[in-house]
C-alpha atoms as a PDB file:
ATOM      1  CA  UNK A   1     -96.965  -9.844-239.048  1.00  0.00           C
ATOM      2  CA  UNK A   2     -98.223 -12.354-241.432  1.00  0.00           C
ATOM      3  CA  UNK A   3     -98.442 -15.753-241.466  1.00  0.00           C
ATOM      4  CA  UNK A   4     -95.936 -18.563-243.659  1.00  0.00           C
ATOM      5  CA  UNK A   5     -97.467 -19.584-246.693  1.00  0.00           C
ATOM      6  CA  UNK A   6     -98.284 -23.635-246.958  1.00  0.00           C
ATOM      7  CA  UNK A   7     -95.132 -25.509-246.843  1.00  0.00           C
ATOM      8  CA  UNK A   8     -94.898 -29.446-247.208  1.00  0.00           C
ATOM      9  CA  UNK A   9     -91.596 -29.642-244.968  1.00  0.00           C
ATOM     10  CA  UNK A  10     -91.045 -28.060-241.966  1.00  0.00           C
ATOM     11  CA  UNK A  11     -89.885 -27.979-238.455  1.00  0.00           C
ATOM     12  CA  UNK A  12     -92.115 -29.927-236.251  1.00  0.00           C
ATOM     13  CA  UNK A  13     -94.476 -29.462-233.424  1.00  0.00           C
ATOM     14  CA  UNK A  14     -92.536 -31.082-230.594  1.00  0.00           C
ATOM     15  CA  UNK A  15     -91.567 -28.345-227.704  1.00  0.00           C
ATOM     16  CA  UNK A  16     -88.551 -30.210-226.326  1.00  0.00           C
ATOM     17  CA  UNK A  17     -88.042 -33.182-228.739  1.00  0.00           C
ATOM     18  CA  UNK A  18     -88.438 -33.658-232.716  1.00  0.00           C
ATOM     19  CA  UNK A  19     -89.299 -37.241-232.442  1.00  0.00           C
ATOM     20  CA  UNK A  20     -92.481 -38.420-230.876  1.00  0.00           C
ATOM     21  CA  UNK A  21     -93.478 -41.678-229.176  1.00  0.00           C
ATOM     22  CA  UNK A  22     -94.608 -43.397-231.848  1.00  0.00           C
ATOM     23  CA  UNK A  23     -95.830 -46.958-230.658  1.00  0.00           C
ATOM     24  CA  UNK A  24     -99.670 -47.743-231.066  1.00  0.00           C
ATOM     25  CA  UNK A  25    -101.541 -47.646-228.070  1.00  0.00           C
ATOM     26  CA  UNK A  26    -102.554 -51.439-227.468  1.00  0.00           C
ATOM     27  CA  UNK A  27    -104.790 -53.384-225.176  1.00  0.00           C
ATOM     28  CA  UNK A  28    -102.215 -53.518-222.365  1.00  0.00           C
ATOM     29  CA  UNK A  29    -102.169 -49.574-222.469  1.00  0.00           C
ATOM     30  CA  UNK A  30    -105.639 -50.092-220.657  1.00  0.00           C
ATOM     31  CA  UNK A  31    -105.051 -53.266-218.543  1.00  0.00           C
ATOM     32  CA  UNK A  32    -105.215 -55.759-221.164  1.00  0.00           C
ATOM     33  CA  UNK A  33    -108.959 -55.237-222.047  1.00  0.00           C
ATOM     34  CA  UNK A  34    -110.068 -53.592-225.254  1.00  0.00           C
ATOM     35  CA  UNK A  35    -112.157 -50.696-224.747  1.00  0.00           C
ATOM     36  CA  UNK A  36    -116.179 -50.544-225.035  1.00  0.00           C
ATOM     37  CA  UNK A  37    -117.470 -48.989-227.828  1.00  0.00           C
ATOM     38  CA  UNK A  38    -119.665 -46.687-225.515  1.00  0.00           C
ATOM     39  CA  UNK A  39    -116.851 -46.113-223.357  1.00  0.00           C
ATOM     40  CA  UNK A  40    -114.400 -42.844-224.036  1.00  0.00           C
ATOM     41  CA  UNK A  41    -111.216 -44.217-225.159  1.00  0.00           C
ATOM     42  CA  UNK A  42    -108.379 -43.467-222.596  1.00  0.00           C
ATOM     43  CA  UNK A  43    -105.583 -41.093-223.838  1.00  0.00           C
ATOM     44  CA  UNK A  44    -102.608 -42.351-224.675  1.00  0.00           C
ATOM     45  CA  UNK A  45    -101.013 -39.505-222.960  1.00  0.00           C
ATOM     46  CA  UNK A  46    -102.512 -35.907-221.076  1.00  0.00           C
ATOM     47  CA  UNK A  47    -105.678 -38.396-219.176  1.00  0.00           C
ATOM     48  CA  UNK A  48    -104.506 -35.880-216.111  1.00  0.00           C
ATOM     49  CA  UNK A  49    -106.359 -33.380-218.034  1.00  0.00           C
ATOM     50  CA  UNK A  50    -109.348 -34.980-218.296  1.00  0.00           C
ATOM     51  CA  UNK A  51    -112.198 -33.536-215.711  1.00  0.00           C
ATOM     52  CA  UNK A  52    -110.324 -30.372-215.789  1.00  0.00           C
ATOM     53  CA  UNK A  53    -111.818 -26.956-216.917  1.00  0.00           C
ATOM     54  CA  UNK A  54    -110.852 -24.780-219.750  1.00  0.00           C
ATOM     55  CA  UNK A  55    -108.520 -21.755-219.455  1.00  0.00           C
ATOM     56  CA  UNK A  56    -111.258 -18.738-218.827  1.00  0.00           C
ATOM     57  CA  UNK A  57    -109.435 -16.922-221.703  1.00  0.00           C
ATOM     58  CA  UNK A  58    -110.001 -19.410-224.502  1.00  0.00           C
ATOM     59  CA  UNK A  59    -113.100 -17.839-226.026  1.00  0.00           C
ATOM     60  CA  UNK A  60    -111.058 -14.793-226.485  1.00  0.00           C
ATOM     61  CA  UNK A  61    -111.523 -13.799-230.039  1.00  0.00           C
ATOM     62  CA  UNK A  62    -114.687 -15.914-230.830  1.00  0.00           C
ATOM     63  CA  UNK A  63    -116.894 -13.546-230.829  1.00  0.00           C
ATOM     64  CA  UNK A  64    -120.566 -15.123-230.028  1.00  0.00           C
ATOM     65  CA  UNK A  65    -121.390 -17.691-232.587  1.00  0.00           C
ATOM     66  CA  UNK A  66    -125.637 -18.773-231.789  1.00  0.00           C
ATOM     67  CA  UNK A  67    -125.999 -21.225-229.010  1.00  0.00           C
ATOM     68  CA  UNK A  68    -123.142 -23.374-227.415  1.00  0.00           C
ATOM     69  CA  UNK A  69    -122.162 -26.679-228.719  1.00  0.00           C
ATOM     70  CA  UNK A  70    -122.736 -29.801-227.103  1.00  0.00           C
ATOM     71  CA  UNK A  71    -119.297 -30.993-227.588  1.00  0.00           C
ATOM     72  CA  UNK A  72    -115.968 -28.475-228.359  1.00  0.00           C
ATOM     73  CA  UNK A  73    -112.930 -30.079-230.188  1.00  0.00           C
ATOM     74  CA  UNK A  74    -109.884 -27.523-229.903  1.00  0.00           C
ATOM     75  CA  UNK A  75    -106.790 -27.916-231.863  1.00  0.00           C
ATOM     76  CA  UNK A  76    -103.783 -25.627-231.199  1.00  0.00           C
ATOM     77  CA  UNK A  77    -101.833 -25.663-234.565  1.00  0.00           C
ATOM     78  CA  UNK A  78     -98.992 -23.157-236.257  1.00  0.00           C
ATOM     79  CA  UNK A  79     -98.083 -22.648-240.048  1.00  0.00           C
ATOM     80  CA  UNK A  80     -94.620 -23.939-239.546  1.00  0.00           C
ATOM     81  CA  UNK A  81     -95.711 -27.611-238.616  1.00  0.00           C
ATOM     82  CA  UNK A  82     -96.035 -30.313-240.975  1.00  0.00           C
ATOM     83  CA  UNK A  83     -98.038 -32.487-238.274  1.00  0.00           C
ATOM     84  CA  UNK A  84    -100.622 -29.987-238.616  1.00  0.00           C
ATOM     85  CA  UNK A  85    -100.688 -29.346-242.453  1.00  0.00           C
ATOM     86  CA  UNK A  86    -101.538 -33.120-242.346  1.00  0.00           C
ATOM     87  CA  UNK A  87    -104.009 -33.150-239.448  1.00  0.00           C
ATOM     88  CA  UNK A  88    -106.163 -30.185-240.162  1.00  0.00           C
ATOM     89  CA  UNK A  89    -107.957 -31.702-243.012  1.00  0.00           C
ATOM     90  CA  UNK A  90    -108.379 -34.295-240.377  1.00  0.00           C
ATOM     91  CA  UNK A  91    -110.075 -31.886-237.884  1.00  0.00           C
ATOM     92  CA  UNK A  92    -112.146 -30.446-241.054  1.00  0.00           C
ATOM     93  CA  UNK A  93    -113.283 -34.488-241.580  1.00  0.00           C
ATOM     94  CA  UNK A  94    -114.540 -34.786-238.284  1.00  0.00           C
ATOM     95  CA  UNK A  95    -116.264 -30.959-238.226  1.00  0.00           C
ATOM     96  CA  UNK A  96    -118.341 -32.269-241.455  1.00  0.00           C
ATOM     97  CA  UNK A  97    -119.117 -35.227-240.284  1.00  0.00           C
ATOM     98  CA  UNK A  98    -120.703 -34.024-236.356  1.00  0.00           C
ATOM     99  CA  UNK A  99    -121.615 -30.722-236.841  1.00  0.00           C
ATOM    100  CA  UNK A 100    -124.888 -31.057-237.646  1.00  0.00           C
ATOM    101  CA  UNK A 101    -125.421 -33.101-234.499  1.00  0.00           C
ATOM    102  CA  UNK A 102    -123.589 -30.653-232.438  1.00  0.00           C
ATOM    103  CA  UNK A 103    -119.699 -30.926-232.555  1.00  0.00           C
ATOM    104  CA  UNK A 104    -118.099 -27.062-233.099  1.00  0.00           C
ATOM    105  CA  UNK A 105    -114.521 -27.325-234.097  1.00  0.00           C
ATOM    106  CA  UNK A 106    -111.673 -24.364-233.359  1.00  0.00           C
ATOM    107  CA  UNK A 107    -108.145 -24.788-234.525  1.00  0.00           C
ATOM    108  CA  UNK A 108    -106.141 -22.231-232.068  1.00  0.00           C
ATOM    109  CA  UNK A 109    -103.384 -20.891-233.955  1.00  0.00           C
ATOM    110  CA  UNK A 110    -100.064 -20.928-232.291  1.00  0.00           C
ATOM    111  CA  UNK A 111     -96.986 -19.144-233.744  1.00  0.00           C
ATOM    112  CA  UNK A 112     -93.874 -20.318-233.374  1.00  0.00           C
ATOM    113  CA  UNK A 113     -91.741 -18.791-231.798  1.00  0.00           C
ATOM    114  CA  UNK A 114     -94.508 -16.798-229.579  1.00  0.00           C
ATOM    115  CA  UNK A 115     -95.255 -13.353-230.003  1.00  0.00           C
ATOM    116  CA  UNK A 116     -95.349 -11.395-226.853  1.00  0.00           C
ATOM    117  CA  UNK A 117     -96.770  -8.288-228.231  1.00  0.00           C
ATOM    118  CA  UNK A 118     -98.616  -7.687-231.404  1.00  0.00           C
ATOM    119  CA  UNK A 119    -101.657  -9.615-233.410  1.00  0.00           C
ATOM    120  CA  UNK A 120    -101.940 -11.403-236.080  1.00  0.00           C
ATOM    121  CA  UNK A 121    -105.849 -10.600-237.667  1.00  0.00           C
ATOM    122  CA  UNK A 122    -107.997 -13.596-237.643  1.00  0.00           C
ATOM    123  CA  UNK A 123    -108.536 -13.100-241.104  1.00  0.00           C
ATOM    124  CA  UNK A 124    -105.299 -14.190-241.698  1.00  0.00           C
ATOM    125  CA  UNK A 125    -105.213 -17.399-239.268  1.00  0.00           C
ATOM    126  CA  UNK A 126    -108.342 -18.238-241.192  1.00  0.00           C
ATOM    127  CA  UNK A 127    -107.088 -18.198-244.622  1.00  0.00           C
ATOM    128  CA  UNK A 128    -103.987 -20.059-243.575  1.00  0.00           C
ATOM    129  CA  UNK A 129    -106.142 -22.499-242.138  1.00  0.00           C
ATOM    130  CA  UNK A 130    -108.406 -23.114-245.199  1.00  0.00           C
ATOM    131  CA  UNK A 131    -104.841 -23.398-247.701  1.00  0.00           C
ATOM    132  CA  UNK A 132    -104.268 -26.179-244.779  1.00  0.00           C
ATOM    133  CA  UNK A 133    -107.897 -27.883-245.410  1.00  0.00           C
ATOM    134  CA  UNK A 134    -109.689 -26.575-242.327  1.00  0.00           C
ATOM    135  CA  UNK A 135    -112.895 -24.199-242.969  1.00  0.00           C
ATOM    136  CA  UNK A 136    -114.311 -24.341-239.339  1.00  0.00           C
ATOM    137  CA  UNK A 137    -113.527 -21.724-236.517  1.00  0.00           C
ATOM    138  CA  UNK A 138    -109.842 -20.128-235.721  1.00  0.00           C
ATOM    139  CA  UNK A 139    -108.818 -18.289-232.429  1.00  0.00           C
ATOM    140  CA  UNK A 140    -105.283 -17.391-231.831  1.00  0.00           C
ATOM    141  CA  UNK A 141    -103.291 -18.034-229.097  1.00  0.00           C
ATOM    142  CA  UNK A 142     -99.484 -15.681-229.874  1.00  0.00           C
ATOM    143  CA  UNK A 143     -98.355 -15.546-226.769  1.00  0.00           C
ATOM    144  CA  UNK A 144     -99.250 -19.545-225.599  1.00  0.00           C
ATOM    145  CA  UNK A 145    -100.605 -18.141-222.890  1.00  0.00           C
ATOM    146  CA  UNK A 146    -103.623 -20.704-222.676  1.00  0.00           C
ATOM    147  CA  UNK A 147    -101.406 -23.454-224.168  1.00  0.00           C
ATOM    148  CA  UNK A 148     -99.345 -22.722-221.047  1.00  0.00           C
ATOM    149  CA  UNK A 149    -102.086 -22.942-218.837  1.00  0.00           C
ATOM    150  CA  UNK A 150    -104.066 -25.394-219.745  1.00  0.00           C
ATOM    151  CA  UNK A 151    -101.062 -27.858-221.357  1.00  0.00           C
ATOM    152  CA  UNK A 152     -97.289 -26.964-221.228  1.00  0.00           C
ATOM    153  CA  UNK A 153     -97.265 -26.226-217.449  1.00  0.00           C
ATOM    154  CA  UNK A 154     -99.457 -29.180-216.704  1.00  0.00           C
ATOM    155  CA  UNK A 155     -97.146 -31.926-216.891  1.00  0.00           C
ATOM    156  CA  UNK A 156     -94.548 -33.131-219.111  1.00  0.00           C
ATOM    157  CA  UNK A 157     -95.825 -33.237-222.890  1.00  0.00           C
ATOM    158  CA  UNK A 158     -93.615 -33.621-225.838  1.00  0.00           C
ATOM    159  CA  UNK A 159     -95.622 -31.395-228.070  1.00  0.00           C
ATOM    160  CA  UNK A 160     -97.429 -28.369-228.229  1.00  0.00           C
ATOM    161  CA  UNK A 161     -99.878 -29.400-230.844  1.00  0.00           C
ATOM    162  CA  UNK A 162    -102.921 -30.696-228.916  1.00  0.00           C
ATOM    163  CA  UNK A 163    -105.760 -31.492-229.177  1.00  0.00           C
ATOM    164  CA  UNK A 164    -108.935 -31.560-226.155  1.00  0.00           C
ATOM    165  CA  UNK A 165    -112.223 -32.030-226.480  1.00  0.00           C
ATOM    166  CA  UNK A 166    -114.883 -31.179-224.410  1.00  0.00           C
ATOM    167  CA  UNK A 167    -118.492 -30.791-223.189  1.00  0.00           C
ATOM    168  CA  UNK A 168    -121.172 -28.184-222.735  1.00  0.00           C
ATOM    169  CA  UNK A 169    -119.904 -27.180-219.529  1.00  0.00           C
ATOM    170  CA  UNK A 170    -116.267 -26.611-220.722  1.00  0.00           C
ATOM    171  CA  UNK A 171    -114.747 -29.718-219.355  1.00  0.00           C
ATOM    172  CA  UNK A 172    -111.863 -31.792-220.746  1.00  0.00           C
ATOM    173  CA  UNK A 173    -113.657 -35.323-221.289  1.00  0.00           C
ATOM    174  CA  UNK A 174    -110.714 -36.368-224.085  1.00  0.00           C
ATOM    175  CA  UNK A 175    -107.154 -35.471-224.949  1.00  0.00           C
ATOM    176  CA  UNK A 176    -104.924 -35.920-227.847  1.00  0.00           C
ATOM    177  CA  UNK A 177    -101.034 -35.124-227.109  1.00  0.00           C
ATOM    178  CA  UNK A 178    -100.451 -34.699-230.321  1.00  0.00           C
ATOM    179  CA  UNK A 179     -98.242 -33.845-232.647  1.00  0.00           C
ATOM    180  CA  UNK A 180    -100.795 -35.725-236.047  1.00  0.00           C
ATOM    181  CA  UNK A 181    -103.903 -37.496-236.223  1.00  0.00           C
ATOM    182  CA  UNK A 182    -105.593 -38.716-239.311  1.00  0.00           C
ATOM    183  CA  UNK A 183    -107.244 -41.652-241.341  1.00  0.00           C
ATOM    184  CA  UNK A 184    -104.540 -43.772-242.650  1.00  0.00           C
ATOM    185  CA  UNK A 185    -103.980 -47.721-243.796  1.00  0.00           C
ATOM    186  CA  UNK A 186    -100.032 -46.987-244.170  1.00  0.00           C
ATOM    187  CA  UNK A 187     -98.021 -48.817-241.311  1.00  0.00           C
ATOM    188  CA  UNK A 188     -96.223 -45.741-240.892  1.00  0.00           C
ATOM    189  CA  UNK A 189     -99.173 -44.119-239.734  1.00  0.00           C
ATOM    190  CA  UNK A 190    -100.323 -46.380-237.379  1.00  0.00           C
ATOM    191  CA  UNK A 191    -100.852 -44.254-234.270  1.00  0.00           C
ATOM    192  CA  UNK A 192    -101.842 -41.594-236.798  1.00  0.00           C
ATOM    193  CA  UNK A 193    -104.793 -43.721-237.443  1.00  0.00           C
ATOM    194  CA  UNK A 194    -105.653 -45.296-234.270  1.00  0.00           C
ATOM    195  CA  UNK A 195    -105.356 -41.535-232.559  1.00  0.00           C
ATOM    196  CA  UNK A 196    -108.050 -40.403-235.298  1.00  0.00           C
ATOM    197  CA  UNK A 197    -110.663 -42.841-234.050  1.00  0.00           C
ATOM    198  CA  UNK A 198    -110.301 -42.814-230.694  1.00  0.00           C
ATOM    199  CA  UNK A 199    -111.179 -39.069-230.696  1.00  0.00           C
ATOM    200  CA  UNK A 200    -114.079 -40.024-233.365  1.00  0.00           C
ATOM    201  CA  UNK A 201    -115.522 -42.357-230.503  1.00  0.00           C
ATOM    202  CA  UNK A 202    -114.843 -39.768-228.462  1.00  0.00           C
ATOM    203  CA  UNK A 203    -116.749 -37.731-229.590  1.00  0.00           C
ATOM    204  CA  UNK A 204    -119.333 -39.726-230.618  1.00  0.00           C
ATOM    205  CA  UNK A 205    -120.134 -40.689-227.010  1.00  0.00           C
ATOM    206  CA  UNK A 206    -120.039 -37.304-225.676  1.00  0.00           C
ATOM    207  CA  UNK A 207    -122.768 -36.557-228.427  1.00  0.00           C
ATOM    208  CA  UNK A 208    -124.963 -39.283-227.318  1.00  0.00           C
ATOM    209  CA  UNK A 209    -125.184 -38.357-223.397  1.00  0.00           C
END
């Protein structure tokens, strides 16, 4: 089974809606004071999540890869999502910019719908990836089993393209519900943009501790 080819138009990310919440966090998200530069940036949805562990399963497929990163940024994306064809170059921006202080990057591929039996060869995720603008590390998640686990059955969420960052020890320290994230001066793309750099100070705390 192989994966879509890049597509500029396509059905969405959502898992129960095709319209996200799209109004900018502000300061009375967080009790009316702005947040501290060294402080990690409270989610604007999913901060259950955070202090919870990964799903045991989710390094199934990596393969070792040298010594483990300080700080993990996961990113479950499909081929038939245009959310993710513009936030994987996104994901790719941030994996340049901390990886040589310690940030590894994996965009989990999700198909849609899920695949209960078969595979899909990494080789494959990771080419679709790269025609996407991401270069870093793929895993592959067909059946959404850890999406399930560690997301879906979690709570309510409105889409299945998350994001969750985390430290050495495999905890969830920040969360983006998704469905995009990216730099962007365009009002339209205003929680686009303020998403993106809340996980940047995101992770640039957890790389400082």
């Amino acid at each position: 089974m192989g994966l879509l080819p890049l597509l500029p138009v396509l059905s969405g990310c959502n898992t129960r809606t095709d319209a996200e919440d799209l109004t900018p966090a502000s300061a009375a998200d967080t009790g009316g004071t702005p947040l501290a530069e060294s402080t990690i940036p409270v989610p604007r949805a999913g901060a259950d999540l955070i202090g919870a562990a990964l799903p045991s399963g989710l390094e199934r497929g990596l393969g070792s890869y040298g010594s483990a990163p300080r700080v993990t940024l996961y990113r479950w994306w499909t081929d038939k999502c245009p959310f993710c064809v513009a936030s994987l170059p996104a994901i790719e921006e941030l994996r340049l910019a901390f990886a040589d202080r310690g940030l590894e990057t994996i965009a989990v591929f999700h198909p849609k719908p899920p695949i209960a039996s078969g595979e899909i060869p990494l080789a494959s995720i990771r080419e679709a990836a790269a025609a996407r603008g991401y270069h870093g590390r793929v895993a592959s998640d067909l059946d959404w089993k850890l999406l399930d686990e560690l997301w879906l059955s979690t709570g309510s969420r409105s889409a299945t393209s998350a994001s969750f960052l985390c430290d050495q020890s495999g905890t969830v320290r920040f969360v983006h519900p998704g469905p995009e994230l990216h730099r962007s001066d365009e009002a339209q793309h205003a929680l686009c943009d303020a998403d993106f750099r809340a996980l940047e100070q995101a992770i640039e705390i957890l790389l400082a501790e």
